[in-house]
Protein backbone atom coordinates (compact mmCIF):
# COMPACT_ATOMS: atom_id res chain seq x y z
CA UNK A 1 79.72 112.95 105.30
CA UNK A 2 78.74 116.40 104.35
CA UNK A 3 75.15 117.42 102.69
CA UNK A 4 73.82 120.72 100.78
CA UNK A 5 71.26 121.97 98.69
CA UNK A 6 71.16 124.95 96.58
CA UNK A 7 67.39 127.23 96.14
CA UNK A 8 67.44 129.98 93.94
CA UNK A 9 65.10 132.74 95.02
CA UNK A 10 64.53 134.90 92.26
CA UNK A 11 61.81 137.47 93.87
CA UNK A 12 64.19 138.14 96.29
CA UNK A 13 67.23 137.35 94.03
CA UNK A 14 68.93 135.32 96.98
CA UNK A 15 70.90 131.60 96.36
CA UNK A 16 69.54 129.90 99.68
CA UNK A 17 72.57 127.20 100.54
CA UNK A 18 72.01 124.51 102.92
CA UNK A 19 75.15 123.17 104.46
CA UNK A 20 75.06 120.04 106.69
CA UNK A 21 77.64 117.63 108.26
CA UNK A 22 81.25 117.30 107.57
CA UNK A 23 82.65 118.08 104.16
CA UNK A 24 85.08 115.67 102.49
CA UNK A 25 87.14 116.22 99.79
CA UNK A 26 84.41 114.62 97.47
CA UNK A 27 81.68 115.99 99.02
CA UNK A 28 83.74 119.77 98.25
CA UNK A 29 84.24 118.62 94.51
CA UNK A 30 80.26 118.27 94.60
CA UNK A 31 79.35 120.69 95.80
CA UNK A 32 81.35 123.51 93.51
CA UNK A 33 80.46 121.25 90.66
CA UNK A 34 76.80 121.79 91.84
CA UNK A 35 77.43 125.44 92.84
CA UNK A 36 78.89 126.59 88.84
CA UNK A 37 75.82 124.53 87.41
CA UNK A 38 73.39 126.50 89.74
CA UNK A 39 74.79 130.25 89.24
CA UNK A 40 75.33 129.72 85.72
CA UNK A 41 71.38 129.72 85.43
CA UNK A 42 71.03 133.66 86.81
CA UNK A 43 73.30 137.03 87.39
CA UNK A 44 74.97 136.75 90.08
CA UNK A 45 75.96 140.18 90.74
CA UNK A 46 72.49 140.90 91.04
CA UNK A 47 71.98 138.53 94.25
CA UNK A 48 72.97 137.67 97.97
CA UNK A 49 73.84 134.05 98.49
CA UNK A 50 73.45 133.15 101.79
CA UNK A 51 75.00 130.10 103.05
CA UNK A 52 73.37 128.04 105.86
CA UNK A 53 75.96 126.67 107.75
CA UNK A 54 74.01 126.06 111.29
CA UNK A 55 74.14 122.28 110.75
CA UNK A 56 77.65 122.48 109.46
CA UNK A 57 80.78 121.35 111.57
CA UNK A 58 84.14 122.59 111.86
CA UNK A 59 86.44 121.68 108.77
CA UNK A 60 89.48 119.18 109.03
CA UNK A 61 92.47 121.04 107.69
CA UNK A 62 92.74 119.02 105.02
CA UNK A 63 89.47 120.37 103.95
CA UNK A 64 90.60 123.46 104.25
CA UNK A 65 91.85 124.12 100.40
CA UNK A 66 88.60 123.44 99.35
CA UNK A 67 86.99 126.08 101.60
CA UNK A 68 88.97 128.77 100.43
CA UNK A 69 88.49 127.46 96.74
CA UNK A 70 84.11 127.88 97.19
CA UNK A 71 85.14 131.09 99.12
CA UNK A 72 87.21 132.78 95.51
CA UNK A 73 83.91 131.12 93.91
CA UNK A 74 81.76 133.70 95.84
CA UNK A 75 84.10 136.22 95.08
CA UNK A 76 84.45 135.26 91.15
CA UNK A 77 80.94 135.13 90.65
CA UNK A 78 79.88 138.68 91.90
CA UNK A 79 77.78 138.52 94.77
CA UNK A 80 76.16 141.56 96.58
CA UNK A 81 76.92 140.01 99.91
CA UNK A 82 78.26 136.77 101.69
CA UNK A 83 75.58 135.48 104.12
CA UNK A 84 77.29 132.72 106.30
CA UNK A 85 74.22 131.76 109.22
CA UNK A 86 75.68 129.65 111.83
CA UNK A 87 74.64 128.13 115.41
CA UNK A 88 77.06 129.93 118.21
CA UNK A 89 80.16 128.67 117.53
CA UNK A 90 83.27 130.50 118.32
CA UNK A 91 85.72 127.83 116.40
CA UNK A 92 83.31 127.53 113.53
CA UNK A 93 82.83 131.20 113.30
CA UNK A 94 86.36 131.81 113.70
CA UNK A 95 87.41 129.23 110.79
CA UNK A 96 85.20 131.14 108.42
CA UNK A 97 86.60 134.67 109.25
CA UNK A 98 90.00 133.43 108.88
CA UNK A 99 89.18 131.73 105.40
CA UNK A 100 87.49 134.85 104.58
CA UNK A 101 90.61 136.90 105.16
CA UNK A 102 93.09 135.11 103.69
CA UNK A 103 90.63 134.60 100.42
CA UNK A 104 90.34 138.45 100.57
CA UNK A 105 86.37 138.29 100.37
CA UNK A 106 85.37 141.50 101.85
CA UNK A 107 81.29 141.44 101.30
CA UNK A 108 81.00 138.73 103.50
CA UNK A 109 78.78 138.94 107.60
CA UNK A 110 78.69 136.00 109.53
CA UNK A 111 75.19 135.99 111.79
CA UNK A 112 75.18 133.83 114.95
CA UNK A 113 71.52 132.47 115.39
């Protein structure tokens, strides 16, 4: 089962998102439900969001869908940049590239930590 949490810094106008675990289905329906309450509260062309992902683990494809549908979120709402933060992980980091590319989100750097 997958976690997150969602902290809006508004000095540095950054959406801090905690990722954890391995997202289901209903864990993804959460977690966009969570996401459109949360950026609904600020402008979110005027911030980063940057998604931790170093506790997250490699998606099933079924959970794929759901990926791509936070990634157009991202894109939809305006953000400077894309922030993904993730342990060394070749699979994981090449998952989110690919999702990346084939959701078309350009403003997006992955950091390896």
């Amino acid at each position: 089962m997958g976690s997150f949490k969602f902290a809006t810094d508004t000095t540095a106008k950054v959406l801090n998102v905690q990722v954890e675990g391995t997202m289901s289905e209903e864990d993804a329906i959460r977690f966009i439900t969570e996401y459109n309450e949360t950026v609904s509260k600020f402008q979110p062309t005027e911030y980063e969001i940057d998604l931790d992902c170093t506790q997250l683990n490699v998606s099933s494809p079924d959970v794929l869908p759901m990926l791509e549908q936070c990634y157009l979120l991202y894109q939809q709402s305006g953000f400077k940049k894309v922030i993904f933060t993730i342990e060394k992980s070749p699979v994981l980091k090449m998952q989110l590239s690919r999702v990346a590319r084939t959701t078309k989100l350009e403003n997006y750097e992955i950091r390896e930590v």
